[in-house]
C-alpha atoms as a PDB file:
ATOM      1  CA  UNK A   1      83.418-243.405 -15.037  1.00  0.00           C
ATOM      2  CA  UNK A   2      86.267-241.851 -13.212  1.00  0.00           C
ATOM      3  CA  UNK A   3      88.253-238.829 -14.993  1.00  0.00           C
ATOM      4  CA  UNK A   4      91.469-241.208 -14.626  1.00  0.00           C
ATOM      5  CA  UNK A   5      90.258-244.308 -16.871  1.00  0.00           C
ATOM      6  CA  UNK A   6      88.512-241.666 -18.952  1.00  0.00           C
ATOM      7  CA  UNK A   7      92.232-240.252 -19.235  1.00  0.00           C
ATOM      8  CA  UNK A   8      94.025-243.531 -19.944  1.00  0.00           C
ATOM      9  CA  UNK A   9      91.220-244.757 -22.593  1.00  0.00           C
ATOM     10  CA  UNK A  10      91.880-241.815 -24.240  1.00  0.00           C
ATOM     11  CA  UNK A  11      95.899-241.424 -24.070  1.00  0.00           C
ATOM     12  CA  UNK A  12      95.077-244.943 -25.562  1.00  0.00           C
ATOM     13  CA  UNK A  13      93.182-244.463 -28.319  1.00  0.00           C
ATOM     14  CA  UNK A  14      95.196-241.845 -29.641  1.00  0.00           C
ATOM     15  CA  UNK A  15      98.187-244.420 -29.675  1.00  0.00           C
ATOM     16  CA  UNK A  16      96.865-246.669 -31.375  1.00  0.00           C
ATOM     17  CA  UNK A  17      95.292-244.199 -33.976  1.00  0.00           C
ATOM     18  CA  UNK A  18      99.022-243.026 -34.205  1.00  0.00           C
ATOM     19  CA  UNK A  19     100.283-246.237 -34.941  1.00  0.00           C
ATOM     20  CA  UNK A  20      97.808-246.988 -36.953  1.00  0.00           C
ATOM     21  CA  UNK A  21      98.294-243.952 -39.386  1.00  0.00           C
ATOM     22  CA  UNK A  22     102.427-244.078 -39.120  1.00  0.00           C
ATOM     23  CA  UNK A  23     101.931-247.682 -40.620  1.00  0.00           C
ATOM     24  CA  UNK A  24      99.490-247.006 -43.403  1.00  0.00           C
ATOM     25  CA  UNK A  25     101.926-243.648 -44.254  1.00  0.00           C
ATOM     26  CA  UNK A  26     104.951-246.001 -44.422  1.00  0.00           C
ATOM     27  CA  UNK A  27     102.782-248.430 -46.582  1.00  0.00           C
ATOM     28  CA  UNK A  28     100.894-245.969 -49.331  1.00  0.00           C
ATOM     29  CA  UNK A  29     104.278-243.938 -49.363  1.00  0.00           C
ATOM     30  CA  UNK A  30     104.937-245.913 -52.437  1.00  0.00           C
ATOM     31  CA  UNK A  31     101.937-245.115 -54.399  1.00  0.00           C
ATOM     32  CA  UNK A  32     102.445-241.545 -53.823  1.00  0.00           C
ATOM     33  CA  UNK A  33     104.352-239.713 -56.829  1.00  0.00           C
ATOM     34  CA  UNK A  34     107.637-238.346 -55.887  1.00  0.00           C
ATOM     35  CA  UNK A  35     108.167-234.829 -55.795  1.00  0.00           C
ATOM     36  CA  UNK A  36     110.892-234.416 -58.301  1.00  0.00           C
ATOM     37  CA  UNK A  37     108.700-236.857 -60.340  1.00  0.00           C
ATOM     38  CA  UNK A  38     105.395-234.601 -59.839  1.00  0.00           C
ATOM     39  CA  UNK A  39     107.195-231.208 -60.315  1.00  0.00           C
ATOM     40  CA  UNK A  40     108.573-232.595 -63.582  1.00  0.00           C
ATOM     41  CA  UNK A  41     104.407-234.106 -64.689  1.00  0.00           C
ATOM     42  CA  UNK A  42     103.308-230.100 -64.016  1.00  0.00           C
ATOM     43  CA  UNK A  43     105.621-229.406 -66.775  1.00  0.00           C
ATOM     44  CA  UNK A  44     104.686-231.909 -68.785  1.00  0.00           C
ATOM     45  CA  UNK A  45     100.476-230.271 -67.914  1.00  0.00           C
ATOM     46  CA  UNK A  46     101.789-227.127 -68.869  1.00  0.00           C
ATOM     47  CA  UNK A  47     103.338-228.470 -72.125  1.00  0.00           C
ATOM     48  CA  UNK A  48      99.935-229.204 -72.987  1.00  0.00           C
ATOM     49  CA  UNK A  49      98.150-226.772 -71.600  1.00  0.00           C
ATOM     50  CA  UNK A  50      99.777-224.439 -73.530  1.00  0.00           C
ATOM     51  CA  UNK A  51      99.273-226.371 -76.785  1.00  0.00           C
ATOM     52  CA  UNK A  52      95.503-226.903 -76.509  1.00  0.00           C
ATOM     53  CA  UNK A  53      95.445-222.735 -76.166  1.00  0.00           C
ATOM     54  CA  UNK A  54      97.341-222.140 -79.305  1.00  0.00           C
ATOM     55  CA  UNK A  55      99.961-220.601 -76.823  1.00  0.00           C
ATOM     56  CA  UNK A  56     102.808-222.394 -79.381  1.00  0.00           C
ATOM     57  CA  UNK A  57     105.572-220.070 -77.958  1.00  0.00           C
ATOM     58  CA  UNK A  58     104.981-220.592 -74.265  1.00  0.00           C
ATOM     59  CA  UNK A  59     104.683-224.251 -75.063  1.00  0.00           C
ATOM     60  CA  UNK A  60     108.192-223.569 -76.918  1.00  0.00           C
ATOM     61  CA  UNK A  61     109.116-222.152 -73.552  1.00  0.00           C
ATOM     62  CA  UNK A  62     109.312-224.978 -71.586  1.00  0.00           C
ATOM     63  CA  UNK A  63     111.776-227.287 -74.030  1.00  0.00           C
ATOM     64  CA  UNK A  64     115.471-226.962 -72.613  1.00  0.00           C
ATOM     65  CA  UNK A  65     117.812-224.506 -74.105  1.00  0.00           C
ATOM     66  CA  UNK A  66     119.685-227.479 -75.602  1.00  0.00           C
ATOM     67  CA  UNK A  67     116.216-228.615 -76.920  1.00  0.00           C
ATOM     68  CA  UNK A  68     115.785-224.969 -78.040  1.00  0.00           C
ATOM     69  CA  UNK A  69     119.281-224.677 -79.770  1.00  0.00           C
ATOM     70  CA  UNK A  70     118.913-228.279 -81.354  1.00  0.00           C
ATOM     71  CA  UNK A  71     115.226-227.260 -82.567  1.00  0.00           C
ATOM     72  CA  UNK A  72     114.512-223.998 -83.796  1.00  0.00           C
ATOM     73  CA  UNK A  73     111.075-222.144 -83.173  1.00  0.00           C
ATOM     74  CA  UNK A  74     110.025-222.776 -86.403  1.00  0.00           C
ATOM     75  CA  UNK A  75     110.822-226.452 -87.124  1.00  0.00           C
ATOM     76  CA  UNK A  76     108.546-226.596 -83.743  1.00  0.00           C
ATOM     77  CA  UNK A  77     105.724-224.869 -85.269  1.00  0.00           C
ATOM     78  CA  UNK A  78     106.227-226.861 -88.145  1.00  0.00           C
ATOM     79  CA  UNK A  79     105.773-230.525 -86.310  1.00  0.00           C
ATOM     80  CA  UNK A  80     102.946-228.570 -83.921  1.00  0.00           C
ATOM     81  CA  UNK A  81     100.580-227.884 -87.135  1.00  0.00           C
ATOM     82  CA  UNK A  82     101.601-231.527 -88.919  1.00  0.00           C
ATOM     83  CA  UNK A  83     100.756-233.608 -85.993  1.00  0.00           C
ATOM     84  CA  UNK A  84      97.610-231.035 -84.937  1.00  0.00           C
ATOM     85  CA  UNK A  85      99.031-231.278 -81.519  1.00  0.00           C
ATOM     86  CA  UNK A  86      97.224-228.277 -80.375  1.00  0.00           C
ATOM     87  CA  UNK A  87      93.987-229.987 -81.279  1.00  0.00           C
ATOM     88  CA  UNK A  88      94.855-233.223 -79.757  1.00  0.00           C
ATOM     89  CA  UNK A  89      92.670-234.360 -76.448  1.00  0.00           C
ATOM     90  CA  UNK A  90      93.767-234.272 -72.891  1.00  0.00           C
ATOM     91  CA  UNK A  91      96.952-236.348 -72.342  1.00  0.00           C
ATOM     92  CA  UNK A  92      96.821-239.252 -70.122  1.00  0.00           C
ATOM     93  CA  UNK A  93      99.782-239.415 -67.675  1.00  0.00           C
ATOM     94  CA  UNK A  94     101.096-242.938 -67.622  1.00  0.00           C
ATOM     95  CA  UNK A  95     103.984-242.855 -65.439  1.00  0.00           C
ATOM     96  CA  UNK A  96     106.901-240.844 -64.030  1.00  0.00           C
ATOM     97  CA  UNK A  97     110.480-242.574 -63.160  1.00  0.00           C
ATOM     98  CA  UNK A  98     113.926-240.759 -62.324  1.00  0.00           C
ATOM     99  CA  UNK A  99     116.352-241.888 -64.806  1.00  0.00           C
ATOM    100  CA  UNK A 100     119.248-239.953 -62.750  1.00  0.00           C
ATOM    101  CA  UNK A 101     119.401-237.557 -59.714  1.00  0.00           C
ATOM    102  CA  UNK A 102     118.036-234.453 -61.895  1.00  0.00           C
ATOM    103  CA  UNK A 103     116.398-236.573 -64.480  1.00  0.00           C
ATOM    104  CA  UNK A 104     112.927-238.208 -65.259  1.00  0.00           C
ATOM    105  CA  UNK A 105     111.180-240.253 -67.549  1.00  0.00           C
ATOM    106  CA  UNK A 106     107.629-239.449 -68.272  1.00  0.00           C
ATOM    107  CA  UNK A 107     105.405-241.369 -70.401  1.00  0.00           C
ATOM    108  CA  UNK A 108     102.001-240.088 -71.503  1.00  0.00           C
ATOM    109  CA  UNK A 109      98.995-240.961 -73.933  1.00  0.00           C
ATOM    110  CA  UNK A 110      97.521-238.769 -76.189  1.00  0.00           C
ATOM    111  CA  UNK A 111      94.181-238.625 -78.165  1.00  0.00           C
ATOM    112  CA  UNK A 112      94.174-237.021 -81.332  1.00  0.00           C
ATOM    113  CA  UNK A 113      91.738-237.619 -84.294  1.00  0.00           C
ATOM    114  CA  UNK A 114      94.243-240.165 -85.878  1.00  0.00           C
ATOM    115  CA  UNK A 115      94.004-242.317 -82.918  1.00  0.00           C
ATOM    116  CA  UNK A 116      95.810-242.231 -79.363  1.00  0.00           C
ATOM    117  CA  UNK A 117      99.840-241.847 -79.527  1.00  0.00           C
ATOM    118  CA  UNK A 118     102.235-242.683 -77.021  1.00  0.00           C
ATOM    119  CA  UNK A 119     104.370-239.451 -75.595  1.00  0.00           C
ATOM    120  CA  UNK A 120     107.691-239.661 -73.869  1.00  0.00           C
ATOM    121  CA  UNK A 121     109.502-236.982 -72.042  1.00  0.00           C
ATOM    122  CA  UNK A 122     112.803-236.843 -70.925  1.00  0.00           C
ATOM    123  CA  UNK A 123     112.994-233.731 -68.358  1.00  0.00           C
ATOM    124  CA  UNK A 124     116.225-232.254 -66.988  1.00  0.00           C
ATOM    125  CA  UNK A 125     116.044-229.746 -63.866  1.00  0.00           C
ATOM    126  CA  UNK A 126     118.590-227.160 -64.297  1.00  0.00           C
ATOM    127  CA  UNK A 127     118.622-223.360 -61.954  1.00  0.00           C
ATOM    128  CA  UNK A 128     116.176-225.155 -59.731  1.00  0.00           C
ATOM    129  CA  UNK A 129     113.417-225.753 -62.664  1.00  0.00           C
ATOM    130  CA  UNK A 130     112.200-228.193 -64.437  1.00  0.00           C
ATOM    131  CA  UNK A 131     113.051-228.486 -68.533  1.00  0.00           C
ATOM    132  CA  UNK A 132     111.668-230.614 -71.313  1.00  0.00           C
ATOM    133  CA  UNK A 133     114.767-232.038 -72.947  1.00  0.00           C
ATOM    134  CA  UNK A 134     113.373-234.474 -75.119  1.00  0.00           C
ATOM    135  CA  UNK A 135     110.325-235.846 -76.855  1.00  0.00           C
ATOM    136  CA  UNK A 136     109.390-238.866 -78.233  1.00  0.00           C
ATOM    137  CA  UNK A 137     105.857-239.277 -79.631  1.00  0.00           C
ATOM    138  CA  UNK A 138     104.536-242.733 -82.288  1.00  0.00           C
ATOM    139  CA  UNK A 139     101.417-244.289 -83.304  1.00  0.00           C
ATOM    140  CA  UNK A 140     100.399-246.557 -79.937  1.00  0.00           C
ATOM    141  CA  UNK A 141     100.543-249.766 -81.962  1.00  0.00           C
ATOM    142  CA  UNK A 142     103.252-248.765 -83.634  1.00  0.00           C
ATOM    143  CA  UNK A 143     106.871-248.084 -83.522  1.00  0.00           C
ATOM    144  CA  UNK A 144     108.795-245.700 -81.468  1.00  0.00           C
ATOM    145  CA  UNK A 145     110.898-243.734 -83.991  1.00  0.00           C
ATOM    146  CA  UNK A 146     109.560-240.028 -84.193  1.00  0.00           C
ATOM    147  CA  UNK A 147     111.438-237.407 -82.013  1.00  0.00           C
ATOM    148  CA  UNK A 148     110.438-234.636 -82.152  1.00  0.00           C
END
């Protein structure tokens, strides 16, 4: 085989591989989390993470300073040890939507010994980080009416 069809079989291949993987990007670009949307779910991890270690105040850390100022440190602690959220299982992200341009929605499940509860965040990103501004956790059957 001469060096110049080698060439051109080759030059050709690696179109069509480029093609190929510029349409599938385009395609599974939608099934890919956002970043603003997985920068905000890290958060959310760390929430967590930080409640499973008994770490209450670095968990406490990560709630707004509006969420701070509406809820004090101890109220926190106080709906922490009621609902034995730092003995709950590991959350189950559900989904992650923007709600506004620095703004997202973040639903999660959570096992605890009661049974699983449904979590929602709403998280703000303010000085270039992402905050926990609000959280809504109830029963999974039942009805959404605890903030916490």
């Amino acid at each position: 085989m001469s060096r110049r069809r080698l060439f051109f079989g080759l030059l050709a291949a690696l179109a069509g591989y480029t093609l190929t993987v510029g349409y599938l990007a385009r395609r599974l670009d939608a099934f890919v989390p956002t970043p603003p949307e997985a920068e905000a779910a890290d958060v959310v991890r760390q929430y967590f993470e930080a409640l499973h270690q008994h770490h209450f105040s670095a968990a406490y850390q990560l709630l707004s300073p509006a969420y701070r100022h509406r809820v004090s440190y101890q109220r926190f602690l106080e709906v922490v040890t009621a609902r034995r959220l730092g003995e709950a299982g590991e959350p189950v992200l559900a989904g992650a939507r923007r709600i506004g341009p620095d703004w997202v929605l973040l639903e999660a499940f959570l096992p605890t010994g009661g049974g699983v509860r449904e979590v929602q965040f709403v998280l703000h990103k303010d000085s270039g980080r992402w905050w926990i501004d609000l959280v809504n956790e109830w029963p999974h059957h039942g009805q959404r009416n605890r903030t916490i």
